[in-house]
Every structure is written in structure tokens, then in C-alpha cells.
C-alpha atoms as a PDB file:
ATOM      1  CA  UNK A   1     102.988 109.833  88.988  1.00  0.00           C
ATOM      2  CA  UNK A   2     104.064 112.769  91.049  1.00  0.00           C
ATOM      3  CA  UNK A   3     100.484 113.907  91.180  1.00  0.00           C
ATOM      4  CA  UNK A   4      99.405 110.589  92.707  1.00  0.00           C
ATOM      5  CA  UNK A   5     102.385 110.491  95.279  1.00  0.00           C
ATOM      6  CA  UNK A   6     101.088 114.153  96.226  1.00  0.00           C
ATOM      7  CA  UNK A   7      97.620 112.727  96.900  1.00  0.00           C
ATOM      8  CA  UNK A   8      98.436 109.860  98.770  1.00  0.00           C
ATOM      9  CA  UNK A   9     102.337 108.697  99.908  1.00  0.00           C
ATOM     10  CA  UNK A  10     101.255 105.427 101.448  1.00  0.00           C
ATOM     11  CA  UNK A  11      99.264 104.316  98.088  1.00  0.00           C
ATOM     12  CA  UNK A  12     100.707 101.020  97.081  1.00  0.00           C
ATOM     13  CA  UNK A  13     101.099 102.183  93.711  1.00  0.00           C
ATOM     14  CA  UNK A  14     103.382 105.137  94.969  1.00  0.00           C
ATOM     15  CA  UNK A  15     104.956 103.545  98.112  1.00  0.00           C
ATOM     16  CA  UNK A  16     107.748 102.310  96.018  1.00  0.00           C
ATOM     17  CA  UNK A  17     108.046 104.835  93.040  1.00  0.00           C
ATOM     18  CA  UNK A  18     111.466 106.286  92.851  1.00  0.00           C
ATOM     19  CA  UNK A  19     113.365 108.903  93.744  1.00  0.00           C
ATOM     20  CA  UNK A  20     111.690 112.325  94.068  1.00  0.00           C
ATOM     21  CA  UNK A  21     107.944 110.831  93.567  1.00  0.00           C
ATOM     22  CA  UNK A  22     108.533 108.641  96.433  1.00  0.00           C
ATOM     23  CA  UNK A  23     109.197 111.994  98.509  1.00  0.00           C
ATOM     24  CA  UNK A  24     107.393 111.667 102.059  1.00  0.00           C
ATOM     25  CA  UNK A  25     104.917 114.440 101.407  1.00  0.00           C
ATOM     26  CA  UNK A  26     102.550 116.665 104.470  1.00  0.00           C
ATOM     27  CA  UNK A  27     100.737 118.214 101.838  1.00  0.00           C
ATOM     28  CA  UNK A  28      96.959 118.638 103.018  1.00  0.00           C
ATOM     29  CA  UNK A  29      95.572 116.165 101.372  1.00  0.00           C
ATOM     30  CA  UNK A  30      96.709 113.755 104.151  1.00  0.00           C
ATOM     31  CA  UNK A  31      94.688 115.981 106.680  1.00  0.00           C
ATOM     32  CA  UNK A  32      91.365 114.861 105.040  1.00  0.00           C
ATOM     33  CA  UNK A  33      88.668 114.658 107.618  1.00  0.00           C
ATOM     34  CA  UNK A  34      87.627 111.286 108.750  1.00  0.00           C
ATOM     35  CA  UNK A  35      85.367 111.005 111.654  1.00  0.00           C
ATOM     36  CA  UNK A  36      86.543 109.480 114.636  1.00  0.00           C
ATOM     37  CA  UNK A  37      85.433 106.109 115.517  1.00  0.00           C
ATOM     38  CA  UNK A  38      85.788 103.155 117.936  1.00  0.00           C
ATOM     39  CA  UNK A  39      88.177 100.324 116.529  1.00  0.00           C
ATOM     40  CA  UNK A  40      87.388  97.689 119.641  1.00  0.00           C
ATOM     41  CA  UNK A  41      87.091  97.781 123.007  1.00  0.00           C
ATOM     42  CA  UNK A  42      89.000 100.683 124.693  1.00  0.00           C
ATOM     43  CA  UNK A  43      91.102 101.683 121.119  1.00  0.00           C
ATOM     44  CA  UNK A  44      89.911 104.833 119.021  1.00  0.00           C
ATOM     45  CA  UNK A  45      90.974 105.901 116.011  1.00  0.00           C
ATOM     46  CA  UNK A  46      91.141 109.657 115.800  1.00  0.00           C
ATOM     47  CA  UNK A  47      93.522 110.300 113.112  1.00  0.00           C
ATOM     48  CA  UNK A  48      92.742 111.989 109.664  1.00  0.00           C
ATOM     49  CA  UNK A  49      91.651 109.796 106.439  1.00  0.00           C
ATOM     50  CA  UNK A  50      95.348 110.036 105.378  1.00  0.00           C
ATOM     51  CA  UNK A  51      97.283 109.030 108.498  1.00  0.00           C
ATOM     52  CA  UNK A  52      96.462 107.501 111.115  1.00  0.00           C
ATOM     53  CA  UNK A  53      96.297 108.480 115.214  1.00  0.00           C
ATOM     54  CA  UNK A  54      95.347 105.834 117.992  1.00  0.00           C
ATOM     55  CA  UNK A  55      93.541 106.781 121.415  1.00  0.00           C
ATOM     56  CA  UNK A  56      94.114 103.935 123.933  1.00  0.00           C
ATOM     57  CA  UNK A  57      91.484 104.930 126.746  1.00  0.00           C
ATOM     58  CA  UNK A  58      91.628 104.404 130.713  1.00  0.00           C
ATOM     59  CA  UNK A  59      90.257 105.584 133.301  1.00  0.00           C
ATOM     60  CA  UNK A  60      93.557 106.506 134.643  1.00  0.00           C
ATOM     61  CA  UNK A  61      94.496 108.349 131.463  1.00  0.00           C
ATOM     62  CA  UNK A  62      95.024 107.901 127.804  1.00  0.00           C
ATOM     63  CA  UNK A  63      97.695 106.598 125.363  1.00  0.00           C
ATOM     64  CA  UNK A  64      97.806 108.597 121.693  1.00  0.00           C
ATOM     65  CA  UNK A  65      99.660 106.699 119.652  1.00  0.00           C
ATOM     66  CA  UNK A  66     101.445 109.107 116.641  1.00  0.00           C
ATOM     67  CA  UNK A  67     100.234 112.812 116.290  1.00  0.00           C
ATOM     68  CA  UNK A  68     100.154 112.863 112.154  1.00  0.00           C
ATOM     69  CA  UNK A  69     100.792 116.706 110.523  1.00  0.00           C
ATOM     70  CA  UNK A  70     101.472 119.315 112.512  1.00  0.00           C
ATOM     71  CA  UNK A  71      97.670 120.789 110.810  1.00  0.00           C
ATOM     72  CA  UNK A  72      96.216 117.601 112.404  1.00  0.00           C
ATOM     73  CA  UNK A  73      96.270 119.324 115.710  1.00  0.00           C
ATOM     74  CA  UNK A  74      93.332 120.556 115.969  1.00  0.00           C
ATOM     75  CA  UNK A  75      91.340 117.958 114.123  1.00  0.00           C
ATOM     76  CA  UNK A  76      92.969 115.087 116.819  1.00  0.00           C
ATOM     77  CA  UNK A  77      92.228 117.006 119.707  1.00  0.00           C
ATOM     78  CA  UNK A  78      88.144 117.427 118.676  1.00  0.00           C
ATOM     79  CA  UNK A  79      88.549 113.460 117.763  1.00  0.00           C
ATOM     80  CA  UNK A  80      89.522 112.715 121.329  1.00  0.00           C
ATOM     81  CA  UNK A  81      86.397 115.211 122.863  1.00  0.00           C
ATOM     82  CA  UNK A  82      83.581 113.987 120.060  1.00  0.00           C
ATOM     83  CA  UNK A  83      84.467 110.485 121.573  1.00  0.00           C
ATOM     84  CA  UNK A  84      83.873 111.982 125.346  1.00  0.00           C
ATOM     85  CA  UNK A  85      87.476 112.141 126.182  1.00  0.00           C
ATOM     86  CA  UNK A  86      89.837 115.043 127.129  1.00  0.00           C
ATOM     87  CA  UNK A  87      93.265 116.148 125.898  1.00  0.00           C
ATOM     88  CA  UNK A  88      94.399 116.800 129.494  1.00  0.00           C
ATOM     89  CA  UNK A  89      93.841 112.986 130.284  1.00  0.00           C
ATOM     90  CA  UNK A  90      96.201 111.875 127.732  1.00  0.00           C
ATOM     91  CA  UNK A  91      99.104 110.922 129.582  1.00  0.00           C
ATOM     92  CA  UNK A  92     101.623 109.126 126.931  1.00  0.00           C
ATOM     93  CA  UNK A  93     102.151 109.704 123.390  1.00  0.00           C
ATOM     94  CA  UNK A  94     103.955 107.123 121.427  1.00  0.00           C
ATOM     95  CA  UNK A  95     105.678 107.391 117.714  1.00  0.00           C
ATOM     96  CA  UNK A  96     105.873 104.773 114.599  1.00  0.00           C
ATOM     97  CA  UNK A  97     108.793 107.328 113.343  1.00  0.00           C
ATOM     98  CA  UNK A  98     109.628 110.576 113.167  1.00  0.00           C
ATOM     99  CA  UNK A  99     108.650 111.924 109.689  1.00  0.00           C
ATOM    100  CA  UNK A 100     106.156 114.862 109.938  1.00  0.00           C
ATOM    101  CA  UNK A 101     103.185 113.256 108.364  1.00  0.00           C
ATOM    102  CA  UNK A 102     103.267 111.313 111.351  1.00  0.00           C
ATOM    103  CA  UNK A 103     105.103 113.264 114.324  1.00  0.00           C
ATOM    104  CA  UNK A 104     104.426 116.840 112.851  1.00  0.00           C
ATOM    105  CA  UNK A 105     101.771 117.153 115.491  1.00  0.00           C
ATOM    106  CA  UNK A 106     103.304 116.043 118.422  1.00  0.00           C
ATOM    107  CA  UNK A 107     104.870 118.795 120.110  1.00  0.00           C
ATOM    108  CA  UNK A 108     102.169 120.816 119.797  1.00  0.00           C
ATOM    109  CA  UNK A 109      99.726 117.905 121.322  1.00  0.00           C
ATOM    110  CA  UNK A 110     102.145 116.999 124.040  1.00  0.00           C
ATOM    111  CA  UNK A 111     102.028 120.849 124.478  1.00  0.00           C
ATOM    112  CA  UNK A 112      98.731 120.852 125.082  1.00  0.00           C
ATOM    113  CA  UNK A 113      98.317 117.697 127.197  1.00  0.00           C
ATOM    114  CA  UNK A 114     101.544 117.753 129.347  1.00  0.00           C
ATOM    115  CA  UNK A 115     101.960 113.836 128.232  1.00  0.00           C
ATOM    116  CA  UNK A 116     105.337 112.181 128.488  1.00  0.00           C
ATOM    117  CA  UNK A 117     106.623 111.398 124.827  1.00  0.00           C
ATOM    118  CA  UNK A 118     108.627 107.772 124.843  1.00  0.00           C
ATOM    119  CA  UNK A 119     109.903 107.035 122.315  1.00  0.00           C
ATOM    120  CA  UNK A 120     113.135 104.238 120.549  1.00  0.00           C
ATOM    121  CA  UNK A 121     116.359 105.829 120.860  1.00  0.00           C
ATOM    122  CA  UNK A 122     117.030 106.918 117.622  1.00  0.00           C
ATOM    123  CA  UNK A 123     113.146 108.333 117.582  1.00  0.00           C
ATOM    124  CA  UNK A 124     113.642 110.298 120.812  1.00  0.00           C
ATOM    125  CA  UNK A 125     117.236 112.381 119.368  1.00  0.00           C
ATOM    126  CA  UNK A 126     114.242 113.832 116.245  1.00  0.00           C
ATOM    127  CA  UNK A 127     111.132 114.127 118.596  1.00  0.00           C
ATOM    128  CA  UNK A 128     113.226 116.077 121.450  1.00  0.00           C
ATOM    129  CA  UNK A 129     115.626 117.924 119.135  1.00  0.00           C
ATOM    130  CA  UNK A 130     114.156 118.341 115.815  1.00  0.00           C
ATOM    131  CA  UNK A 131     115.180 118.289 112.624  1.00  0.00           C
ATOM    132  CA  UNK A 132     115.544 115.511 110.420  1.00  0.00           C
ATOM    133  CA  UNK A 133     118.089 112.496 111.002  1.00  0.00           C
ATOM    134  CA  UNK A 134     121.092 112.018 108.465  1.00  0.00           C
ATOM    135  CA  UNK A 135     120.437 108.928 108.575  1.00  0.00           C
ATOM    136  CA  UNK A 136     116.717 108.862 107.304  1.00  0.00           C
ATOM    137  CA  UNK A 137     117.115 107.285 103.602  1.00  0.00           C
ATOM    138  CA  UNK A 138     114.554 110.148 102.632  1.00  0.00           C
ATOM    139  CA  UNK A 139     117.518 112.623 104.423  1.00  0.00           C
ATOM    140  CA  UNK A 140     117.287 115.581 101.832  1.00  0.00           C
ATOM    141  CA  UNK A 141     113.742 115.667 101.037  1.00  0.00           C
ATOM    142  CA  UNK A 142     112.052 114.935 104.654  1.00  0.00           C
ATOM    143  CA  UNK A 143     110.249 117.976 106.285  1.00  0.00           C
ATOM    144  CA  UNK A 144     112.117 118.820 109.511  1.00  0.00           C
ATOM    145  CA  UNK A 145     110.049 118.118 112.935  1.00  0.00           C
ATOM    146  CA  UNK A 146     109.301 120.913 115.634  1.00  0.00           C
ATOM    147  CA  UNK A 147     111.149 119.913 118.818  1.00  0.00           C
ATOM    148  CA  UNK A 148     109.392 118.474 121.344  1.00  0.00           C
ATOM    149  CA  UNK A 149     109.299 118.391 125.093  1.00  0.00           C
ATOM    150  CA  UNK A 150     109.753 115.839 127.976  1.00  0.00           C
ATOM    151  CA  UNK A 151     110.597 113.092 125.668  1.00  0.00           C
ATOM    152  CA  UNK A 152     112.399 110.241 126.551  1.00  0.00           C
ATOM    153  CA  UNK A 153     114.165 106.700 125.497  1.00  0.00           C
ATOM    154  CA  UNK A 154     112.928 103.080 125.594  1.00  0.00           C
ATOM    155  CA  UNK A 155     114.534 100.036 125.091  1.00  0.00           C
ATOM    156  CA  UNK A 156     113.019  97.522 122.070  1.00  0.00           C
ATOM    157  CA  UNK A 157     110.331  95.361 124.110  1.00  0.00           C
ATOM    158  CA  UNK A 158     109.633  97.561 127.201  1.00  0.00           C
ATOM    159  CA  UNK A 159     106.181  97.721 128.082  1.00  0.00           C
ATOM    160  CA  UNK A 160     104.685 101.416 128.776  1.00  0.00           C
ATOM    161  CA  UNK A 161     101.445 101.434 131.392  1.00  0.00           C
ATOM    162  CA  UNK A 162      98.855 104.044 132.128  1.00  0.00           C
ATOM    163  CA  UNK A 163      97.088 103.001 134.827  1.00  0.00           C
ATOM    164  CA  UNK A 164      95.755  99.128 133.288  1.00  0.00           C
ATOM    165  CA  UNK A 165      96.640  99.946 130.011  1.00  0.00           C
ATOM    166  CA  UNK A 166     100.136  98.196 128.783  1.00  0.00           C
ATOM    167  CA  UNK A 167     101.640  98.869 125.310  1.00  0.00           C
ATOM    168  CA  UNK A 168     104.893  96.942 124.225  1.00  0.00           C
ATOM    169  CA  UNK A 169     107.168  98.379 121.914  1.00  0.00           C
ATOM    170  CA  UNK A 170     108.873  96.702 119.003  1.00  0.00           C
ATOM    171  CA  UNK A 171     111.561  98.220 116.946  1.00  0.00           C
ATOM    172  CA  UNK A 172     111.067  97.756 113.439  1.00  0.00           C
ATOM    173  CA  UNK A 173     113.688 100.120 111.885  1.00  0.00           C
ATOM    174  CA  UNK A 174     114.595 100.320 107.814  1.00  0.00           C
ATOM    175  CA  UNK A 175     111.878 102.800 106.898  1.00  0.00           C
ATOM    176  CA  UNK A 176     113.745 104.772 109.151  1.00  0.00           C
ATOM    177  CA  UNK A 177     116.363 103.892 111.974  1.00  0.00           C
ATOM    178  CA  UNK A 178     113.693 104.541 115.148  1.00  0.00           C
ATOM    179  CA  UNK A 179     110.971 102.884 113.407  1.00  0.00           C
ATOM    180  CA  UNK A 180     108.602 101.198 115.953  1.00  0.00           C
ATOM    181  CA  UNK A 181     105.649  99.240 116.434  1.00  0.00           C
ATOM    182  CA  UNK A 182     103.095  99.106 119.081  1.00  0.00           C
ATOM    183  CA  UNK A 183     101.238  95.920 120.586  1.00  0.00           C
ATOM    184  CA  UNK A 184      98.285  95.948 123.293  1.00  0.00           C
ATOM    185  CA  UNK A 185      95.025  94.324 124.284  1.00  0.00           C
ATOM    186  CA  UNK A 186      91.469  95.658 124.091  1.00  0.00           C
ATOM    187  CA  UNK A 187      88.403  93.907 125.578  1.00  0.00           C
ATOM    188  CA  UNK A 188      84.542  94.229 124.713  1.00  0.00           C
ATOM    189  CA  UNK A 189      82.995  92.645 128.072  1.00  0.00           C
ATOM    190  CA  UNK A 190      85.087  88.843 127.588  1.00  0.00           C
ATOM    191  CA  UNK A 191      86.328  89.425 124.574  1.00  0.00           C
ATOM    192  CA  UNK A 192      89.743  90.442 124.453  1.00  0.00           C
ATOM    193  CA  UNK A 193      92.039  91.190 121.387  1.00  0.00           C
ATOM    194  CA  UNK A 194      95.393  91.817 120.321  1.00  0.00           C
ATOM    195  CA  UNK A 195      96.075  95.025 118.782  1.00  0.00           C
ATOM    196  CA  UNK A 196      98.801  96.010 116.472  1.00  0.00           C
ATOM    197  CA  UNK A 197      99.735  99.808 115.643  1.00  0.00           C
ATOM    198  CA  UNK A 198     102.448  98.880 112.720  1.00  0.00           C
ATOM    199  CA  UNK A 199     104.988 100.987 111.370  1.00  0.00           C
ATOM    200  CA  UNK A 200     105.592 101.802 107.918  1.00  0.00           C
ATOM    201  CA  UNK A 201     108.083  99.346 106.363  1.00  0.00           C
ATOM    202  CA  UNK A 202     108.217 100.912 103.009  1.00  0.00           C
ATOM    203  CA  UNK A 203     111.591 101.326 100.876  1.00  0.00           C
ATOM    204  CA  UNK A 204     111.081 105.072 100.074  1.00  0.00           C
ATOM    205  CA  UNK A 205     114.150 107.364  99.643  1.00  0.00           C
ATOM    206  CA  UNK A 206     115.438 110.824  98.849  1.00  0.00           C
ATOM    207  CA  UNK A 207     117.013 111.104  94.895  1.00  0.00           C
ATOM    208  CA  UNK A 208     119.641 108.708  94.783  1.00  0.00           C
ATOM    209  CA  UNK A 209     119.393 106.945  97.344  1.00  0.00           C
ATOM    210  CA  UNK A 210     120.149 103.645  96.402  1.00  0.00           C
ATOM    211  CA  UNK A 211     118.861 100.960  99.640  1.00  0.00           C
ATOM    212  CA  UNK A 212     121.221  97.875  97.909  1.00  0.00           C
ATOM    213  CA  UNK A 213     124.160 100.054  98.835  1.00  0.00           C
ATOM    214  CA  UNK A 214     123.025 100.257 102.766  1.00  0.00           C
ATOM    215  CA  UNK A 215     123.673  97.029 103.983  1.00  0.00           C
ATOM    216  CA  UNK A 216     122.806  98.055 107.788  1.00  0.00           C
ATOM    217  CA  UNK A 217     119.555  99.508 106.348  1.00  0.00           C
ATOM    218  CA  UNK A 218     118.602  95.880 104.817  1.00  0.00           C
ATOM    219  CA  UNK A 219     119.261  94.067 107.547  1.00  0.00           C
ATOM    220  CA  UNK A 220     117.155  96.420 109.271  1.00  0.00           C
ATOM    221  CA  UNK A 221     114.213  96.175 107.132  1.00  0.00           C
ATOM    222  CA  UNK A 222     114.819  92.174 107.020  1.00  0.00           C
ATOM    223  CA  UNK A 223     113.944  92.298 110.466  1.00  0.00           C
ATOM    224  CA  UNK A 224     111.430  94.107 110.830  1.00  0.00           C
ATOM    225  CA  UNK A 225     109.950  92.100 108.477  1.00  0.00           C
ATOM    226  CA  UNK A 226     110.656  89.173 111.138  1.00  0.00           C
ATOM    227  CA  UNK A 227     109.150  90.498 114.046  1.00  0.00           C
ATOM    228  CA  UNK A 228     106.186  92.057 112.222  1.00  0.00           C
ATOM    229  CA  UNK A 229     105.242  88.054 111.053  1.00  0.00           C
ATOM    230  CA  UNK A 230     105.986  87.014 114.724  1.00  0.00           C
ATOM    231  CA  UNK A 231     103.290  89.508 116.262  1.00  0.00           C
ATOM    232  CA  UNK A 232     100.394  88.343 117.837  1.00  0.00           C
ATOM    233  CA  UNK A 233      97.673  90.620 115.826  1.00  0.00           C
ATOM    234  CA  UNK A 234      93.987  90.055 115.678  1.00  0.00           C
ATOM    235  CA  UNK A 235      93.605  93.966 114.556  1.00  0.00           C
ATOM    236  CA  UNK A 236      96.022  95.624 112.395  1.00  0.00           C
ATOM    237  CA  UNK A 237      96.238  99.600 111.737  1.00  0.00           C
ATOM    238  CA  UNK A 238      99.200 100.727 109.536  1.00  0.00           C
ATOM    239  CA  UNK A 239     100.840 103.937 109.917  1.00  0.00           C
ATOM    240  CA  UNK A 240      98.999 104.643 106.373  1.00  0.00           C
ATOM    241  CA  UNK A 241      95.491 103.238 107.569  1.00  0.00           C
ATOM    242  CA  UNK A 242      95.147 102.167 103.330  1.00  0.00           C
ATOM    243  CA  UNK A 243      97.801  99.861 103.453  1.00  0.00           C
ATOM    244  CA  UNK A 244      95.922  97.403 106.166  1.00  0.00           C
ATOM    245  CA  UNK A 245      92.872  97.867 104.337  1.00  0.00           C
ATOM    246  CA  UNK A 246      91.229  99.554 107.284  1.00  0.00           C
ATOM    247  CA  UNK A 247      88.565 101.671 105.273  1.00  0.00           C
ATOM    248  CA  UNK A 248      87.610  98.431 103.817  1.00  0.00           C
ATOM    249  CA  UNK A 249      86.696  96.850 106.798  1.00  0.00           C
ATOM    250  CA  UNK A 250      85.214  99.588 108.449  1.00  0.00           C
ATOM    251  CA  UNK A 251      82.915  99.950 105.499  1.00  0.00           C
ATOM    252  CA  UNK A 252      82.154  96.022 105.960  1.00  0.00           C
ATOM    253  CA  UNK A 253      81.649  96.343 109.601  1.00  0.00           C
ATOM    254  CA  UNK A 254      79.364  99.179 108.924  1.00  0.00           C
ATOM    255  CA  UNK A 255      77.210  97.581 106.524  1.00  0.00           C
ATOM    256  CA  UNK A 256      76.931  94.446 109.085  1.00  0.00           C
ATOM    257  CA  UNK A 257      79.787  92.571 109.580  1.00  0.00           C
ATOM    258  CA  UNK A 258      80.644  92.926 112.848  1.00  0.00           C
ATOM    259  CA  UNK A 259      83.978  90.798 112.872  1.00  0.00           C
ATOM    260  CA  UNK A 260      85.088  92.532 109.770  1.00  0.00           C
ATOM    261  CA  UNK A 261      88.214  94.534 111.713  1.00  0.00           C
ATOM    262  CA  UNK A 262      89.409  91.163 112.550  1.00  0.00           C
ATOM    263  CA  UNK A 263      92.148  89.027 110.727  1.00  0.00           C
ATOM    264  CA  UNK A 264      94.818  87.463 112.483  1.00  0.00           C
ATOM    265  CA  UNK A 265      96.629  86.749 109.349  1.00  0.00           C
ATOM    266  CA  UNK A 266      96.676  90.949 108.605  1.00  0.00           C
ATOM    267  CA  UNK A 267     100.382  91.100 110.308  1.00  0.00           C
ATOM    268  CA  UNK A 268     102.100  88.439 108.455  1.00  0.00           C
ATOM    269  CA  UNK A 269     100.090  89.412 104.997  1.00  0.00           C
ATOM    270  CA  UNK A 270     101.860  93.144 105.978  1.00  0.00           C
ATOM    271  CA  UNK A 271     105.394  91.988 106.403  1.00  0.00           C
ATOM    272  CA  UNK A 272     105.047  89.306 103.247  1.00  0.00           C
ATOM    273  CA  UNK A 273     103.883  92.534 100.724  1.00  0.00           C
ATOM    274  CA  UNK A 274     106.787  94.589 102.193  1.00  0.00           C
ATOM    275  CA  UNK A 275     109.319  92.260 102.083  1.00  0.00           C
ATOM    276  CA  UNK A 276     108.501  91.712  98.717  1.00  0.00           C
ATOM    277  CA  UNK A 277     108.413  95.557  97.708  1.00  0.00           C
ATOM    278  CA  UNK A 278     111.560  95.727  98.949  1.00  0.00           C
ATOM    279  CA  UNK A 279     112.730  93.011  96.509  1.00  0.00           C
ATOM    280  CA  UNK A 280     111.302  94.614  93.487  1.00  0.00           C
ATOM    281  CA  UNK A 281     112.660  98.308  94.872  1.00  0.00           C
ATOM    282  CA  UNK A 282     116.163  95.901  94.571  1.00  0.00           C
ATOM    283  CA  UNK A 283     115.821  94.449  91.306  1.00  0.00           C
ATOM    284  CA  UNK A 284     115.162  97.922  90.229  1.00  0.00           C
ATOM    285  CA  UNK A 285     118.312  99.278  90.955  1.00  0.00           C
ATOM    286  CA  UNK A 286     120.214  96.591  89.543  1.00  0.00           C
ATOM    287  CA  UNK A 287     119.330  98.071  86.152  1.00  0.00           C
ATOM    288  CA  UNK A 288     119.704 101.158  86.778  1.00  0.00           C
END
């Protein structure tokens, strides 16, 4: 089990194992190469196979949503240039939380693109300070983050804008206490669609950590779980890009199907499956 955890945190069979296999992990094998590609419209995916990283493009400058492992650098910035974009034009990078397999890159790229950072109030304490929070249930075991520079708070449904491009924030906290998901629109010519960078909402914790003795931290996930049903969401990516079934339907679209990103029924379907991890991750420690 802890080989399979190593390989792969956000693997449904791992996402809920216990204790030390449940560890978040920034081993290498989430810095797999994937090849960047369009997702619709003006939204990129330039993340690795393991984690993902969203380019929101303008002509006014560029939104990166999450920067993955701090060894992703490199591979996110040649993502963003294959595509015909530069580093230099992104001007805001966003967070789902602050563990490292998803914000270990982010002070370096912010480095290197002079972006403002924004970020929920809980996220912007780890992103500008460092560290891990005492808070996090995975507090213990959680690689520490690099600090980070010109970072700043938002409050739980601003909207951020680069030139025409707007991107709402929702907190979804339990995962971890900054937790936050992204919403935007992308248009092909007429078409326009809603677009839905989720959070994790997985009950994963250091050793001993037991969630049914955080009652703040379950009425956090609980809702989280709300608001992710509530989204409008024609395109779902998930922090893990597995657990919304993205390489599925990227393999579908490239053998034809050319809705196959599409499923408006892909938010609620995430918060339903979490909701009822969570409730198994429960009954477990009853008999403990």
C-alpha cells in the first residue's frame, strides 16, 4: 500500500488509506511529463501527469492557476512557451492549497514572472511565510513550502481580473484550512463554458490524526462539499487531474469525441464521492 501511495497520492484507492500511507508525498513520480495541451477556449493545462497547473490566457496577461513541485518549475515554464506564451506575461498565480505537490513551485515561478500571488487567508500566511500550518491535518508529515513573494489575501467569492479574464474564488477548506476553488469562463468563437479548477477535498492526515475528533474540520469539509455541488461546471479539473477523470476524456476527445471534456454533472459527481469518502474515513475510526 505504501508503494502505491508513493506512486500516486490522489489515486482513489490511496486517497483515503490511513495514517502514514496517506502521507501527501512530492516524490518524482508526480513530476511525470505530460505534454501540454489546450482544455477549451483560452484555458491550458500545463501541469505534469501527476498534478495539475492551469494557464488562463489574455492578451493582457495570464492567470496560472497552482505551481505543483517545486521540480515542476522548469517543466511549467516550457508548457507555457510550447503553447506560444511567455512566463513574463503571467500576471496572477492562484493556489487550491498550500501543500508542496501543489505550491512547491510557486515561489520560484512567481520569481520568475513577477506575478502577484492571491491567495484565501489562511493560504496566503504558508505561501508568503513558509512552512507548514499547525493546523494542516497532515501537520507532521507535510513537506514545508519555500516562502514566497508579493502575496496577498482575498476574501471567499472575490473575483480576480487580468485584463478580460475574471476568476472567482471559492473557499472550500477541510483538506486543509485555505483550501480553494477556482471558477471562470472560456469561449471557442460563441461557445462559452464554465470552468472549474477544484480543490482536493480528500480526508488525508498525518499518524493519528483522527478527523471525527475535529469538529471545525467537518464542518469544513461538509461545506465544501456544498458549494462544490452548487458550482456552475461544464469542465472540471481536480487538483489530482485522475480524480475528474481528465486523462479519460482527453483520450476520448483525442480519438474523436470532441465534447468529451464536457459534463456538467462532473462537480456534483466530485463532491458526492468525497462526501462519501469522508464517511467511510469516519466509520473507520469508530473501530479503531
Amino acid at each position: 500500500m505504501m508503494k502505491v501511495c508513493a506512486i500516486g497520492l490522489a489515486l482513489a484507492l490511496c486517497a483515503f488509506a490511513r495514517d502514514a500511507d496517506a502521507a501527501v508525498s512530492c516524490s518524482q513520480s508526480l513530476n511525470t511529463p505530460q505534454a501540454p495541451f489546450r482544455i477549451f477556449g483560452n484555458t491550458y493545462y500545463v501541469g505534469t501527469h501527476g498534478v495539475s497547473s492551469v494557464l488562463i490566457t489574455s492578451d493582457q496577461g495570464h492567470v496560472l492557476i497552482d505551481g505543483d513541485l517545486a521540480v515542476s518549475v522548469p517543466m511549467i515554464a516550457d508548457h507555457i512557451r510550447a503553447l506560444g506564451f511567455r512566463v513574463a506575461d503571467v500576471k496572477l498565480i492562484l493556489n487550491t492549497h498550500v501543500h508542496c505537490d501543489h505550491a512547491g513551485g510557486i515561489a520560484a515561478l512567481q520569481k520568475m514572472s513577477g506575478a502577484a500571488i492571491k491567495a484565501s487567508p489562511a493560504s496566503a500566511v504558508i505561501l508568503s511565510g513558509g512552512g507548514v500550518s499547525p493546523d494542516d491535518p497532515q501537520y507532521g508529515i507535510a513537506v514545508p513550502l519555500s516562502p514566497a513573494a508579493n502575496v496577498s489575501a482575498i476574501a471567499d467569492g472575490e473575483v480576480l481580473h487580468v485584463g478580460p479574464i475574471a476568476v472567482t474564488a471559492h473557499f472550500t477548506p477541510g483538506h486543509t484550512a485555505g483550501g480553494t476553488s477556482w471558477t471562470w469562463t472560456s469561449c471557442e468563437k460563441s461557445r462559452c463554458l464554465r470552468m472549474v479548477d477544484a480543490d482536493s477535498l480528500t480526508a488525508i492526515s498525518a499518524p493519528g490524526y483522527r478527523f471525527s475528533d475535529h469538529p471545525t474540520v467537518l464542518g469544513q469539509f461538509e461545506h465544501s462539499f456544498g458549494v462544490m455541488a452548487r458550482l456552475p461546471c461544464d469542465i472540471l479539473v481536480t487538483a489530482h487531474p485522475e480524480l475528474s477523470g481528465l486523462w479519460t476524456r482527453l483520450d476520448k476527445r483525442m480519438h474523436g469525441d470532441a465534447d468529451a471534456m464536457i459534463d456538467a454533472s462532473a462537480c456534483r459527481n466530485y463532491a458526492t464521492n468525497a462526501r462519501a469518502d469522508l464517511a467511510r474515513r469516519l466509520a473507520g475510526e469508530k473501530i479503531q
